[in-house]
PDB file of N, CA and C in Angstrom:
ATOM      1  N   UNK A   1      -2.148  -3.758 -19.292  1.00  0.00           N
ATOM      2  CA  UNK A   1      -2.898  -4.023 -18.079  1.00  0.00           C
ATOM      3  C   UNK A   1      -2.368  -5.249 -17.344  1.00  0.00           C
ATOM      4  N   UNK A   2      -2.064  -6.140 -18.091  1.00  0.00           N
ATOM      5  CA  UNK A   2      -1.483  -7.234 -17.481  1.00  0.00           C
ATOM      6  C   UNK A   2       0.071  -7.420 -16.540  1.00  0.00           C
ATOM      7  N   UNK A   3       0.587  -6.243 -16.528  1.00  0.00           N
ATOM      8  CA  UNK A   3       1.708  -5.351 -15.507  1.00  0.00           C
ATOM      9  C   UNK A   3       1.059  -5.168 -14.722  1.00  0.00           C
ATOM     10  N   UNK A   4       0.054  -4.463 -15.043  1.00  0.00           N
ATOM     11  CA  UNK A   4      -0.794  -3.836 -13.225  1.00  0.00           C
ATOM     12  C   UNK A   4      -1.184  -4.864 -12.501  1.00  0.00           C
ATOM     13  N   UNK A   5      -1.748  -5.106 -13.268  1.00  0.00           N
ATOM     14  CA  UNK A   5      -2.593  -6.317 -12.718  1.00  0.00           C
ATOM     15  C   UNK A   5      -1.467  -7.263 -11.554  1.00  0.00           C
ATOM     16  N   UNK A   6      -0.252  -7.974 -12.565  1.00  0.00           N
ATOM     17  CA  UNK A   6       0.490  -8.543 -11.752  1.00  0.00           C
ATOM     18  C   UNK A   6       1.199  -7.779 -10.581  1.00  0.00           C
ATOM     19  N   UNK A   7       1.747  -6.544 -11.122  1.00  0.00           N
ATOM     20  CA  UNK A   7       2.063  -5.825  -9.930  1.00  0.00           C
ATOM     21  C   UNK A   7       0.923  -5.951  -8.509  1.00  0.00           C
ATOM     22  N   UNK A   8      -0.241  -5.499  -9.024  1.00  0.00           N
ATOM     23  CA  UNK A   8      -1.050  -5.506  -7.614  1.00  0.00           C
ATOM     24  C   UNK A   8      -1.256  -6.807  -6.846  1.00  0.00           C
ATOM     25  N   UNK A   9      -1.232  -7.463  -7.799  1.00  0.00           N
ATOM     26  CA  UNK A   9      -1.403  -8.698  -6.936  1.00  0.00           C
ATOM     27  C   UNK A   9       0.188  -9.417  -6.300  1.00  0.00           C
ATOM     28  N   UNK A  10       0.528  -8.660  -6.706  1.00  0.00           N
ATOM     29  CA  UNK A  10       2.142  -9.411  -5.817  1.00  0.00           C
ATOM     30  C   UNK A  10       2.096  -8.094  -4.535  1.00  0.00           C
ATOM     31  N   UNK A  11       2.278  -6.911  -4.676  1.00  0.00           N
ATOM     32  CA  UNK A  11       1.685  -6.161  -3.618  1.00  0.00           C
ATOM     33  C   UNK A  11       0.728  -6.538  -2.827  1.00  0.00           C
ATOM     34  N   UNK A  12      -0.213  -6.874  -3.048  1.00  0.00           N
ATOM     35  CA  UNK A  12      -1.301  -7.461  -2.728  1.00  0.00           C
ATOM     36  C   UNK A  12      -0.509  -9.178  -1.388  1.00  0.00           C
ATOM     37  N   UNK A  13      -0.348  -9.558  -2.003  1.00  0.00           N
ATOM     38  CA  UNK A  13       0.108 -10.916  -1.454  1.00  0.00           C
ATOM     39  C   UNK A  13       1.955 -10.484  -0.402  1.00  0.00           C
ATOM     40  N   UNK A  14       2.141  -9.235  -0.625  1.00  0.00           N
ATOM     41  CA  UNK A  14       3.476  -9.194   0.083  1.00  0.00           C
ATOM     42  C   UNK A  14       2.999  -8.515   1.268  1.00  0.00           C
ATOM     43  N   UNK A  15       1.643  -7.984   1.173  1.00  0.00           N
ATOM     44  CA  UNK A  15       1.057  -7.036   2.420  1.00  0.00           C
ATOM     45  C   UNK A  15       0.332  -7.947   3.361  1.00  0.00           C
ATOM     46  N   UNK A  16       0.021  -8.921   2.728  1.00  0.00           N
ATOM     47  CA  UNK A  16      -1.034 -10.244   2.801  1.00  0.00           C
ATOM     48  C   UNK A  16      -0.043 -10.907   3.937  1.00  0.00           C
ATOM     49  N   UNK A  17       1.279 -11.507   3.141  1.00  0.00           N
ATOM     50  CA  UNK A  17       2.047 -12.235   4.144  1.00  0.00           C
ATOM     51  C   UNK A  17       2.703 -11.164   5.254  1.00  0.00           C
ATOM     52  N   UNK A  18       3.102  -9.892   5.321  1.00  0.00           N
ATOM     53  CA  UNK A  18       3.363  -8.931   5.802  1.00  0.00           C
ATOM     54  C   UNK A  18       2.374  -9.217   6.928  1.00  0.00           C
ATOM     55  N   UNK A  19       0.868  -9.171   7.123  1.00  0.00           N
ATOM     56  CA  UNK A  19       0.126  -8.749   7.825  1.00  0.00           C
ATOM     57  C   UNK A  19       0.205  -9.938   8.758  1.00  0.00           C
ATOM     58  N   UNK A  20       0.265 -11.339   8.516  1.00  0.00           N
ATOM     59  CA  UNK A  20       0.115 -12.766   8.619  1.00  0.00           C
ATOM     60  C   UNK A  20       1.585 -12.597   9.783  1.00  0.00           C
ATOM     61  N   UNK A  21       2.768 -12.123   9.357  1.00  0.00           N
ATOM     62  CA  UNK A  21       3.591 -12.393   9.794  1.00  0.00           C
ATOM     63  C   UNK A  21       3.611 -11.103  11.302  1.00  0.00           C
ATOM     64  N   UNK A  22       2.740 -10.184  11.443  1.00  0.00           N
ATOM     65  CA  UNK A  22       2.778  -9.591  12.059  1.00  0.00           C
ATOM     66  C   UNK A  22       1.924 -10.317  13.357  1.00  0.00           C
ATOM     67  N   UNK A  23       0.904 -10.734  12.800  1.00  0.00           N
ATOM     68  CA  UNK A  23      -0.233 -11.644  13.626  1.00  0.00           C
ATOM     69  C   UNK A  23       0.510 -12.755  14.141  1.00  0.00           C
ATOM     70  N   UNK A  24       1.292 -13.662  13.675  1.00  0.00           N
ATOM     71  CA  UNK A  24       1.675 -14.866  14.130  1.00  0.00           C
ATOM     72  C   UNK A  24       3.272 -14.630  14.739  1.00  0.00           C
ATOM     73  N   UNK A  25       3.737 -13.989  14.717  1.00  0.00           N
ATOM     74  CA  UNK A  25       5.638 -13.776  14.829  1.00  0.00           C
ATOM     75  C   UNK A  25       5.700 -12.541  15.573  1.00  0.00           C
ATOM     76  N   UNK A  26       4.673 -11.859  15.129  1.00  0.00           N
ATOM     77  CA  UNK A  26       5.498  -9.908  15.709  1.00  0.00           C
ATOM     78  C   UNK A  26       6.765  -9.558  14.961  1.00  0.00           C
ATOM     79  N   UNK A  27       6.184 -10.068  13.724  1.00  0.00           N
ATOM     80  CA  UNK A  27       7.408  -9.371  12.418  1.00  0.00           C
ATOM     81  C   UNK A  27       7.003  -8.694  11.933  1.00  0.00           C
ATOM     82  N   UNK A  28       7.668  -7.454  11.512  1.00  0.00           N
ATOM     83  CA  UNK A  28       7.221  -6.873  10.312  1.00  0.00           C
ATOM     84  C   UNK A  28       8.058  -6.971   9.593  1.00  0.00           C
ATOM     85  N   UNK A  29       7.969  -7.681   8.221  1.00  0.00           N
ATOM     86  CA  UNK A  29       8.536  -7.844   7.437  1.00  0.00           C
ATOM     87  C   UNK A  29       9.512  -6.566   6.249  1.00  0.00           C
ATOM     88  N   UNK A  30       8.494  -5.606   6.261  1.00  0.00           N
ATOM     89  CA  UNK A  30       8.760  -4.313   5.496  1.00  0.00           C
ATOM     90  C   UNK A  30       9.870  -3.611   6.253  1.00  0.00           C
ATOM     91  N   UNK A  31       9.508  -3.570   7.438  1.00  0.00           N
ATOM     92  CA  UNK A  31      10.483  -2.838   8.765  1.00  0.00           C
ATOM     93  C   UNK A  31      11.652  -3.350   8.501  1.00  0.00           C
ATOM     94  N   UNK A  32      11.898  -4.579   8.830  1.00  0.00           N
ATOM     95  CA  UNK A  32      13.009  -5.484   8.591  1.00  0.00           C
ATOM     96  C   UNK A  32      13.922  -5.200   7.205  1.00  0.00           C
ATOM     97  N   UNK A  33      13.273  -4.760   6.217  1.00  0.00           N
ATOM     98  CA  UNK A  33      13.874  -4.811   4.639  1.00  0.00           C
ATOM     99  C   UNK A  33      14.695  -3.638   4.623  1.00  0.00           C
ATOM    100  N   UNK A  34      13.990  -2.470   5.499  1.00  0.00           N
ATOM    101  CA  UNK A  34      14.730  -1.243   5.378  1.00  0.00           C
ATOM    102  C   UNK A  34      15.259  -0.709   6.721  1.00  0.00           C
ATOM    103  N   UNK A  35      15.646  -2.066   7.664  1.00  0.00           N
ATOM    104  CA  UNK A  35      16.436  -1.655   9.188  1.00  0.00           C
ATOM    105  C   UNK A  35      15.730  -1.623   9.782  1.00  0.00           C
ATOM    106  N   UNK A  36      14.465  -1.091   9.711  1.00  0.00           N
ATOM    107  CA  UNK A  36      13.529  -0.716  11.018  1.00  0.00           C
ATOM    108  C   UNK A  36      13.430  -1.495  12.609  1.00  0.00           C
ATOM    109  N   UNK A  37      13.217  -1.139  13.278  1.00  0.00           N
ATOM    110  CA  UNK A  37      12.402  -1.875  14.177  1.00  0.00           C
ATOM    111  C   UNK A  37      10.994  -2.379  13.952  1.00  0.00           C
ATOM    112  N   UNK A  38      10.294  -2.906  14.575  1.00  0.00           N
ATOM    113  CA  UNK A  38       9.129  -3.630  14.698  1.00  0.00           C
ATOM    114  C   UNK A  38       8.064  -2.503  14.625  1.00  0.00           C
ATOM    115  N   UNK A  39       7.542  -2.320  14.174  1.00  0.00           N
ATOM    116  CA  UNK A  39       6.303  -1.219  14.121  1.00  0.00           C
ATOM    117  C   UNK A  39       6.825   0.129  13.488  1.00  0.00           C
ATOM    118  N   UNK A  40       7.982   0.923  13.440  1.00  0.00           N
ATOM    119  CA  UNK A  40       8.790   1.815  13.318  1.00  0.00           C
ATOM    120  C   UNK A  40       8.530   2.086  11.395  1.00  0.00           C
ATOM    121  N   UNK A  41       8.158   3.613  11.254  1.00  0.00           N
ATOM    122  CA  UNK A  41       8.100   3.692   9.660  1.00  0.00           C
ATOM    123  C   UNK A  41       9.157   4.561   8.872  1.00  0.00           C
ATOM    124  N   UNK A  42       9.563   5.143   8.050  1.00  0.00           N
ATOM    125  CA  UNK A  42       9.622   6.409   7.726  1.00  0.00           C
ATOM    126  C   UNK A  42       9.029   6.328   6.080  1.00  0.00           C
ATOM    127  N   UNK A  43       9.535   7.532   5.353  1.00  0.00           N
ATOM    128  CA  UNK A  43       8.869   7.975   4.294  1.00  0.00           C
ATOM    129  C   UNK A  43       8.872   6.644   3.294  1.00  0.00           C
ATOM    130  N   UNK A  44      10.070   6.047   3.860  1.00  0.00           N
ATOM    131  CA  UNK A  44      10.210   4.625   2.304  1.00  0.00           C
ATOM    132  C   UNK A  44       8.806   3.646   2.751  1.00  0.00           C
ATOM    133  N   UNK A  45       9.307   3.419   3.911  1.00  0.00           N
ATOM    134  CA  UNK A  45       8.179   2.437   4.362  1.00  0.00           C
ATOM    135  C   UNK A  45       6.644   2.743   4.061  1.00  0.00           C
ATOM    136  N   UNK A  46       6.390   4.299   4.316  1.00  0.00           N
ATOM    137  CA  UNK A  46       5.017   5.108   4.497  1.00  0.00           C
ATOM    138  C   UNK A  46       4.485   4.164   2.862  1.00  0.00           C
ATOM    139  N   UNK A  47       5.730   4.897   1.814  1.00  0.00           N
ATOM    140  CA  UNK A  47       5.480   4.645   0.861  1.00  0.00           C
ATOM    141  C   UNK A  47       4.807   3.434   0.128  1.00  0.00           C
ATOM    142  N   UNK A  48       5.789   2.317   0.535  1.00  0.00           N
ATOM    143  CA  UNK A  48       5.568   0.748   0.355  1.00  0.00           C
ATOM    144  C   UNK A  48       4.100   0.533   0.822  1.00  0.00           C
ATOM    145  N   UNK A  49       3.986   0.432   2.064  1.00  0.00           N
ATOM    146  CA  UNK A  49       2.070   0.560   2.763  1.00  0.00           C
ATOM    147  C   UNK A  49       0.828   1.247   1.993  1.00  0.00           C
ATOM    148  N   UNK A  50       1.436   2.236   1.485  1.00  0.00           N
ATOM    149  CA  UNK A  50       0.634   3.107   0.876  1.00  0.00           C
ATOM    150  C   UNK A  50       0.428   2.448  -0.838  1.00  0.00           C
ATOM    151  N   UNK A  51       1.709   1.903  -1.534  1.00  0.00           N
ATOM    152  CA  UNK A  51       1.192   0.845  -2.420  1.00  0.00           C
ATOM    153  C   UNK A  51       0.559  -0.357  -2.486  1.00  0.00           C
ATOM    154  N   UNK A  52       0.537  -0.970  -1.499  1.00  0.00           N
ATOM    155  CA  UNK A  52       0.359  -2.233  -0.957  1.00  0.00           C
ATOM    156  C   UNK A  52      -1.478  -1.346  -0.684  1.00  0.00           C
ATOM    157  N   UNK A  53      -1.554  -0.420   0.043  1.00  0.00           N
ATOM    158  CA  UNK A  53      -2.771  -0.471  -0.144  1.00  0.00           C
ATOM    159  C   UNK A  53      -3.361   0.172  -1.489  1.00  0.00           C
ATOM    160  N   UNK A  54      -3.186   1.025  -2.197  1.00  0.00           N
ATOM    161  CA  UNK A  54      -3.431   1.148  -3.720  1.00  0.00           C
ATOM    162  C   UNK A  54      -3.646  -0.051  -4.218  1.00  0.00           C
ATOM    163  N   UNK A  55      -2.548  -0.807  -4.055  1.00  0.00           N
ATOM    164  CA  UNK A  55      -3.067  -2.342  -5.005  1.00  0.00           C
ATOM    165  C   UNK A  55      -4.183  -2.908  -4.463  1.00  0.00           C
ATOM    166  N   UNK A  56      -4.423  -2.723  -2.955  1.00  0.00           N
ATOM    167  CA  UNK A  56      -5.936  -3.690  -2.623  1.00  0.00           C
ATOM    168  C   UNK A  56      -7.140  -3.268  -3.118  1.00  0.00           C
ATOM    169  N   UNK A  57      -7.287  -1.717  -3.110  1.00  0.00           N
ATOM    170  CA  UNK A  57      -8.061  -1.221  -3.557  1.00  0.00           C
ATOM    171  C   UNK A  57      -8.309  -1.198  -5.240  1.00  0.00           C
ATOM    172  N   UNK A  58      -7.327  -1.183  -6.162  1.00  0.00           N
ATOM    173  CA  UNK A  58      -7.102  -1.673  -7.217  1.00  0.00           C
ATOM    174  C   UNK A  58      -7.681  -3.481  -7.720  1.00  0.00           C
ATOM    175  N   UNK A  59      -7.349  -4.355  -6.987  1.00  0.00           N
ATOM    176  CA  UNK A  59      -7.563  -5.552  -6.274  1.00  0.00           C
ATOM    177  C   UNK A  59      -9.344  -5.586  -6.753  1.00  0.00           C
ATOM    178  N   UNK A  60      -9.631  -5.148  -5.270  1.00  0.00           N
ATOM    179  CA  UNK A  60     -11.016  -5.188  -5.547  1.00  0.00           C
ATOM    180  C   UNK A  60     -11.800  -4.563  -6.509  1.00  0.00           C
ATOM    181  N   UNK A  61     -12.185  -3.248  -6.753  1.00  0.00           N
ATOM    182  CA  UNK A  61     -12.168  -2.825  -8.204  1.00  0.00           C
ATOM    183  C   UNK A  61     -12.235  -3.649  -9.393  1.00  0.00           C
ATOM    184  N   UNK A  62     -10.906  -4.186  -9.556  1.00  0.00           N
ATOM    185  CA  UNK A  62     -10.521  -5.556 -11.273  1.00  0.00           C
ATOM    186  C   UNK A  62     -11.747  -6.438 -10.575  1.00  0.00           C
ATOM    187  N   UNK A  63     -11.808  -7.058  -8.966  1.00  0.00           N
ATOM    188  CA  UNK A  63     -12.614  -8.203  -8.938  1.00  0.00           C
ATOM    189  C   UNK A  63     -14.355  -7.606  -9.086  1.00  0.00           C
ATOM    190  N   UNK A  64     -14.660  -6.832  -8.077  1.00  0.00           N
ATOM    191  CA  UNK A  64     -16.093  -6.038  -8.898  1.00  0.00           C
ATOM    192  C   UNK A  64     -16.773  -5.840 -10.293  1.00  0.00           C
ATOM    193  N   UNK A  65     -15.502  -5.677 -10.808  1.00  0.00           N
ATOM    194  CA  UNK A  65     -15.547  -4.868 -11.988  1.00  0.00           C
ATOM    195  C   UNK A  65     -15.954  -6.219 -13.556  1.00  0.00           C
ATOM    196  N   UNK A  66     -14.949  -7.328 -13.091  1.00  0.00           N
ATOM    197  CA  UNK A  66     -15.272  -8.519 -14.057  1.00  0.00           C
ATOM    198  C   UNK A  66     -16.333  -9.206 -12.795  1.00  0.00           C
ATOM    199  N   UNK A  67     -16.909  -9.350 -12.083  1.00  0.00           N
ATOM    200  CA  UNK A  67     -17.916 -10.011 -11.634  1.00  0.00           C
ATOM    201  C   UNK A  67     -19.036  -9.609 -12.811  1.00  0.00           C
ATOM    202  N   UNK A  68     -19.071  -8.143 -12.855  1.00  0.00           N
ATOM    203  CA  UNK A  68     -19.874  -7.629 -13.404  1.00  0.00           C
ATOM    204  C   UNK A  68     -20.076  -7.576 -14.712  1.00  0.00           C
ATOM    205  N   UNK A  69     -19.172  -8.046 -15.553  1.00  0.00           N
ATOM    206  CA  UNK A  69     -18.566  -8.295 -16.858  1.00  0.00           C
ATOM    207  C   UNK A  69     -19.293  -9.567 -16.681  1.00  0.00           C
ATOM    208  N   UNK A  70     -18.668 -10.631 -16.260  1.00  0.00           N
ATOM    209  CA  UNK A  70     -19.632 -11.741 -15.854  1.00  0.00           C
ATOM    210  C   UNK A  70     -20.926 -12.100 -15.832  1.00  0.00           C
ATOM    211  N   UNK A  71     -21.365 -11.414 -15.126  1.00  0.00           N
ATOM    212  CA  UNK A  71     -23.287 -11.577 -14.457  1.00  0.00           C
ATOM    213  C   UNK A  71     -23.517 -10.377 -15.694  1.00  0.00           C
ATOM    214  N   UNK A  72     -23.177  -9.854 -16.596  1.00  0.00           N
ATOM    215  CA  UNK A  72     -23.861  -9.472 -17.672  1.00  0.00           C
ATOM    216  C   UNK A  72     -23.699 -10.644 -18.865  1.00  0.00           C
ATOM    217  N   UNK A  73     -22.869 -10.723 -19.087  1.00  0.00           N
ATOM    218  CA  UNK A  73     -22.150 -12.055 -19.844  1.00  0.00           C
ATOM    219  C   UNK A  73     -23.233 -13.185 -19.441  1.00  0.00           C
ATOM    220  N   UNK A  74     -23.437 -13.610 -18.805  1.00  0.00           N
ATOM    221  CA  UNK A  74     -24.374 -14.473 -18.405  1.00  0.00           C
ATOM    222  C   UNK A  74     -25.685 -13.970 -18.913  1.00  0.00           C
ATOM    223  N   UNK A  75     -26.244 -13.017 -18.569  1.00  0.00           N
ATOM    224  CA  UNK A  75     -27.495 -12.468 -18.333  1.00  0.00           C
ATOM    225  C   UNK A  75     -27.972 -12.523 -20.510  1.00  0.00           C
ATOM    226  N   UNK A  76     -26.295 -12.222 -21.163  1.00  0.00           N
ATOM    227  CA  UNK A  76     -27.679 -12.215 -22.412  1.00  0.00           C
ATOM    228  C   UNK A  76     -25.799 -12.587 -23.233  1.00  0.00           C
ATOM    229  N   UNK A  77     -25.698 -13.753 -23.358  1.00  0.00           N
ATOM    230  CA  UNK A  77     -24.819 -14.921 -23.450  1.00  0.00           C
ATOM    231  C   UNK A  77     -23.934 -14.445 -24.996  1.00  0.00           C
ATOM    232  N   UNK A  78     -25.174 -13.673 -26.036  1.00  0.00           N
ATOM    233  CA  UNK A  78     -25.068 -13.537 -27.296  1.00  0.00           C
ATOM    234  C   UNK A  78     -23.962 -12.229 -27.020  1.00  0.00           C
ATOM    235  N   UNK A  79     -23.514 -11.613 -26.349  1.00  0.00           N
ATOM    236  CA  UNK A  79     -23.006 -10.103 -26.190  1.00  0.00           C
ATOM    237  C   UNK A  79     -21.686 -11.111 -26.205  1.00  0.00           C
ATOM    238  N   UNK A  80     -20.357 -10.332 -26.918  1.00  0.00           N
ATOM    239  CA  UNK A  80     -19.415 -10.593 -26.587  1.00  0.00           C
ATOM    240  C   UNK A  80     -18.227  -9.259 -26.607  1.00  0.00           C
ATOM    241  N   UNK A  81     -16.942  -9.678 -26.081  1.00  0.00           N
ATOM    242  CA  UNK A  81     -16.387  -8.308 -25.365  1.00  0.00           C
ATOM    243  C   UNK A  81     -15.024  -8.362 -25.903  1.00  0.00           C
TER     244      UNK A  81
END
């Protein structure tokens, strides 16, 4: 788990600065990696976006998921996991 995990969160943070750099520059960074123009996709790119969002959604999920691990953990202290 600790692969996924890092994987998503570097996905996570390359879509992150990706998005940042689109807002502040009018870069797209992904475009750029594989020739593109500025906004311009094809199947590689589709692809990359489409992980980048898997990992967010993944992302949130792990963070939901141990909140909740948490606020039970709390709730009756003696339980352990």
């Amino acid at each position: 788990m600790r692969i996924v995990n890092a994987l998503a969160v570097t996905l996570v943070i390359v879509g992150a600065l990706n998005w940042g750099l689109v807002a502040i520059a009018k870069f797209d960074l992904v475009a750029e990696i594989f020739a593109l123009s500025f906004g311009e996709t094809n199947a590689v790119t589709r692809i990359v976006y489409g992980l980048v969002g898997l990992a967010g959604v993944y992302c949130l999920w792990a963070l939901v998921e141990r909140r909740g691990r948490v606020s039970a953990e709390s709730r009756n202290p003696a339980t352990t996991h």
